[in-house]
N, C-alpha and C. Protein backbone atom coordinates (compact mmCIF):
# COMPACT_ATOMS: atom_id res chain seq x y z
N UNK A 1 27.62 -30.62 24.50
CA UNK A 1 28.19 -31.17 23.29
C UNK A 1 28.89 -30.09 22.48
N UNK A 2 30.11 -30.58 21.82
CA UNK A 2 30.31 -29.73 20.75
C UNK A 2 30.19 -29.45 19.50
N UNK A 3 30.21 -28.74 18.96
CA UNK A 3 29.37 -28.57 17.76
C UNK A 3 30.79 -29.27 16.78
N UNK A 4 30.67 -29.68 15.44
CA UNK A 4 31.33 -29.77 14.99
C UNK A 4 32.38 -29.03 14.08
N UNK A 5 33.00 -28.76 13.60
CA UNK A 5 33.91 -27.74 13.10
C UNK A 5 34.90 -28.41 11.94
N UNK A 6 34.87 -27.37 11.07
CA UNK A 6 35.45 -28.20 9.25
C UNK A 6 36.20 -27.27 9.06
N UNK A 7 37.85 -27.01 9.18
CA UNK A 7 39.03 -26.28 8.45
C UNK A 7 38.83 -26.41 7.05
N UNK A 8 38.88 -25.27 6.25
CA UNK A 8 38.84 -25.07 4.75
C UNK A 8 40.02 -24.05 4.30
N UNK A 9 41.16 -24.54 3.31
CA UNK A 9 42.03 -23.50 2.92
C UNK A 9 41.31 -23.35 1.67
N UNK A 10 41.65 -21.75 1.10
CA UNK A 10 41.51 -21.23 -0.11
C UNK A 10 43.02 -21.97 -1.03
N UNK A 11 42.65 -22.17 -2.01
CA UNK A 11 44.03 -22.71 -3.18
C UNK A 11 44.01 -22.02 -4.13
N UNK A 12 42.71 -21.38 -4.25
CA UNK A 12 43.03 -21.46 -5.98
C UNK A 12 42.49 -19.32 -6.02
N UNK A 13 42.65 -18.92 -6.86
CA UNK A 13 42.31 -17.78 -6.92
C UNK A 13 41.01 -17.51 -7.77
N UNK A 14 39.95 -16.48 -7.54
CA UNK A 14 38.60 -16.60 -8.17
C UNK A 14 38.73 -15.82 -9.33
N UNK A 15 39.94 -15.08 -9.56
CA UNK A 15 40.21 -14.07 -10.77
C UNK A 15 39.98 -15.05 -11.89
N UNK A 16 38.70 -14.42 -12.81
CA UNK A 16 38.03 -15.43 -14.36
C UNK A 16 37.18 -16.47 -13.67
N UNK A 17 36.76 -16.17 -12.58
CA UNK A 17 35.72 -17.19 -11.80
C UNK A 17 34.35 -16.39 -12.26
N UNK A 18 33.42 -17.09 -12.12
CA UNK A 18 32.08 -16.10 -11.87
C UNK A 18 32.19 -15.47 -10.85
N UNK A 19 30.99 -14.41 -10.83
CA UNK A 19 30.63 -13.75 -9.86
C UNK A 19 30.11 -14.60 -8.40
N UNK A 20 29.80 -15.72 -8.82
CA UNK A 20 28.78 -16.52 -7.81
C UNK A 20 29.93 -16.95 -6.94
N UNK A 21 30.83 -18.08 -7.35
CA UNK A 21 32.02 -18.31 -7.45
C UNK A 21 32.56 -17.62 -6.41
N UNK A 22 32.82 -16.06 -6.47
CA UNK A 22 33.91 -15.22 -5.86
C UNK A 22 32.83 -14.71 -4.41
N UNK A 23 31.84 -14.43 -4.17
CA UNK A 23 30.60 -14.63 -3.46
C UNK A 23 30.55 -16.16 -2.10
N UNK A 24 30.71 -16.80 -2.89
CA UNK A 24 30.44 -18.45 -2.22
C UNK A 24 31.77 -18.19 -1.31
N UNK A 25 33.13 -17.66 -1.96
CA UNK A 25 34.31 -17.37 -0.95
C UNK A 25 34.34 -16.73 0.04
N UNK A 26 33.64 -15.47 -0.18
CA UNK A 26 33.37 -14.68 0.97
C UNK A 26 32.64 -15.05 1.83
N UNK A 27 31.19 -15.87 1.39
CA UNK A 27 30.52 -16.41 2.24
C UNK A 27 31.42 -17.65 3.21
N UNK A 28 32.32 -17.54 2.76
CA UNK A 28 33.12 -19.04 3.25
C UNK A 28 34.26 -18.27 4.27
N UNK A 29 34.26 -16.96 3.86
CA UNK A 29 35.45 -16.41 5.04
C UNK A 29 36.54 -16.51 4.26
N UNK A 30 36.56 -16.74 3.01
CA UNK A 30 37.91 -17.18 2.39
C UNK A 30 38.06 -16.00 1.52
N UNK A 31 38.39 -14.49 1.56
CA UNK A 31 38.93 -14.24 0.16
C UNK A 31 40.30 -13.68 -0.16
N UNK A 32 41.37 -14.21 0.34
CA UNK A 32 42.47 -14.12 0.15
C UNK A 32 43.36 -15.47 0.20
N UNK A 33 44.29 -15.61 -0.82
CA UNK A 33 44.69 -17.37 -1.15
C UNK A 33 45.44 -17.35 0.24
N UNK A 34 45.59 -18.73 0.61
CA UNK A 34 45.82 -19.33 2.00
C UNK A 34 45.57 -19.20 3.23
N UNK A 35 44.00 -18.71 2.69
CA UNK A 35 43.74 -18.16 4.17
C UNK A 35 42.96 -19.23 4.59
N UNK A 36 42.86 -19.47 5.90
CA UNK A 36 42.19 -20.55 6.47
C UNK A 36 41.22 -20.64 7.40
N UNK A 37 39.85 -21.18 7.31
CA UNK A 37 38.57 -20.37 8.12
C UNK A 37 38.01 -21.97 8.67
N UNK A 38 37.77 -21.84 9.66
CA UNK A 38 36.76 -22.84 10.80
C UNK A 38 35.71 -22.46 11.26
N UNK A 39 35.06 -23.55 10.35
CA UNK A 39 33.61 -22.97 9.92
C UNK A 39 33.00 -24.35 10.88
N UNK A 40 31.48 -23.87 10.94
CA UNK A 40 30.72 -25.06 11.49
C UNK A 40 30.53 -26.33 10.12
N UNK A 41 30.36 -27.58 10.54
CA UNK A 41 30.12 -28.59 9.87
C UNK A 41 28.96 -29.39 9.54
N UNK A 42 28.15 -28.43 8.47
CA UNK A 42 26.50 -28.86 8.53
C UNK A 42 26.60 -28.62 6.91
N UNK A 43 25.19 -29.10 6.23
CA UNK A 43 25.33 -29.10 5.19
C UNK A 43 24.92 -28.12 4.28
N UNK A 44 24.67 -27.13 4.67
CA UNK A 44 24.75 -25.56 4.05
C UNK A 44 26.12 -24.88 3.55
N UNK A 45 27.17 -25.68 4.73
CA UNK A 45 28.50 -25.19 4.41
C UNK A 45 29.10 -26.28 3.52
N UNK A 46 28.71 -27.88 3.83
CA UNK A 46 29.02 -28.36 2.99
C UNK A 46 28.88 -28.56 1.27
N UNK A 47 27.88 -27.95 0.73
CA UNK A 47 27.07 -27.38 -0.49
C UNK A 47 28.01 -26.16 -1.00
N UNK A 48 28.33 -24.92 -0.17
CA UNK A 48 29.17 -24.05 -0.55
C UNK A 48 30.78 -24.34 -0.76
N UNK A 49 31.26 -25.68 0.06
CA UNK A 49 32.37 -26.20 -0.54
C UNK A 49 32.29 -27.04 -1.87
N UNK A 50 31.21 -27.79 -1.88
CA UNK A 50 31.23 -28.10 -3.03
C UNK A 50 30.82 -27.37 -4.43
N UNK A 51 30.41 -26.45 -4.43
CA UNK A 51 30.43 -25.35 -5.32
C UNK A 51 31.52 -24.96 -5.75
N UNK A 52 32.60 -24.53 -4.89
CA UNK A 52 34.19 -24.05 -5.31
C UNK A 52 35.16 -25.43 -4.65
N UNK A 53 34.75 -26.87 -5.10
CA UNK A 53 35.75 -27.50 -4.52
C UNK A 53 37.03 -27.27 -5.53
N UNK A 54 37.19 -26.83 -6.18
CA UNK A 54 38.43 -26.40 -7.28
C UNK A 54 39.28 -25.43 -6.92
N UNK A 55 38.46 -24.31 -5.68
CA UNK A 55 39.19 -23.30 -5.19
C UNK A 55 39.67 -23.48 -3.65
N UNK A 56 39.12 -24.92 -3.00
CA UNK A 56 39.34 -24.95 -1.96
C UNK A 56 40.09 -25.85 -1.34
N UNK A 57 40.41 -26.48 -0.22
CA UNK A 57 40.92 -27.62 0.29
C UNK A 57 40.38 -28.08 1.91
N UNK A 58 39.62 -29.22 2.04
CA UNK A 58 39.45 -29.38 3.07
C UNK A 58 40.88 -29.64 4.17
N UNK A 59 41.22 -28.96 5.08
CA UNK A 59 42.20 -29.85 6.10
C UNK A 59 41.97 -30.94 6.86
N UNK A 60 40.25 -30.36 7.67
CA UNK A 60 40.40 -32.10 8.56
C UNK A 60 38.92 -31.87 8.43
N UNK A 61 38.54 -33.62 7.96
CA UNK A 61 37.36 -33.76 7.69
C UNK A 61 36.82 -34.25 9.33
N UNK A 62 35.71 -33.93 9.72
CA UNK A 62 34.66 -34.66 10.71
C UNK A 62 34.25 -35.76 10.37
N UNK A 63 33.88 -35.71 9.18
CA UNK A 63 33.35 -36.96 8.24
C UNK A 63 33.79 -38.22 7.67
């Protein structure tokens, strides 16, 4: 089987973000704007998108 997999672009920039905020990006593979990371699709990652959904963009949902 394959595991599932969730494209996430960065949009927004974390400059005047919190610290947590700019953290949750890196944890996400994201810290430069338009960069784009394929991540696994479970809900640890889904929790960290929703934390910065203001800084992010899903491309293609599994869901």
């Amino acid at each position: 089987m394959t595991e599932k997999t969730i494209r996430v672009q960065q949009i927004g920039s974390p400059i005047r973000r919190e610290a947590s905020q700019r953290q949750t990006l890196v944890g996400l593979k994201l810290n430069k704007m338009h960069r784009i990371a394929v991540l696994p699709d479970n809900p640890s990652v889904r929790g960290m998108i929703a934390k910065v959904h203001h800084l992010v963009r899903v491309l293609d949902d599994a869901a």
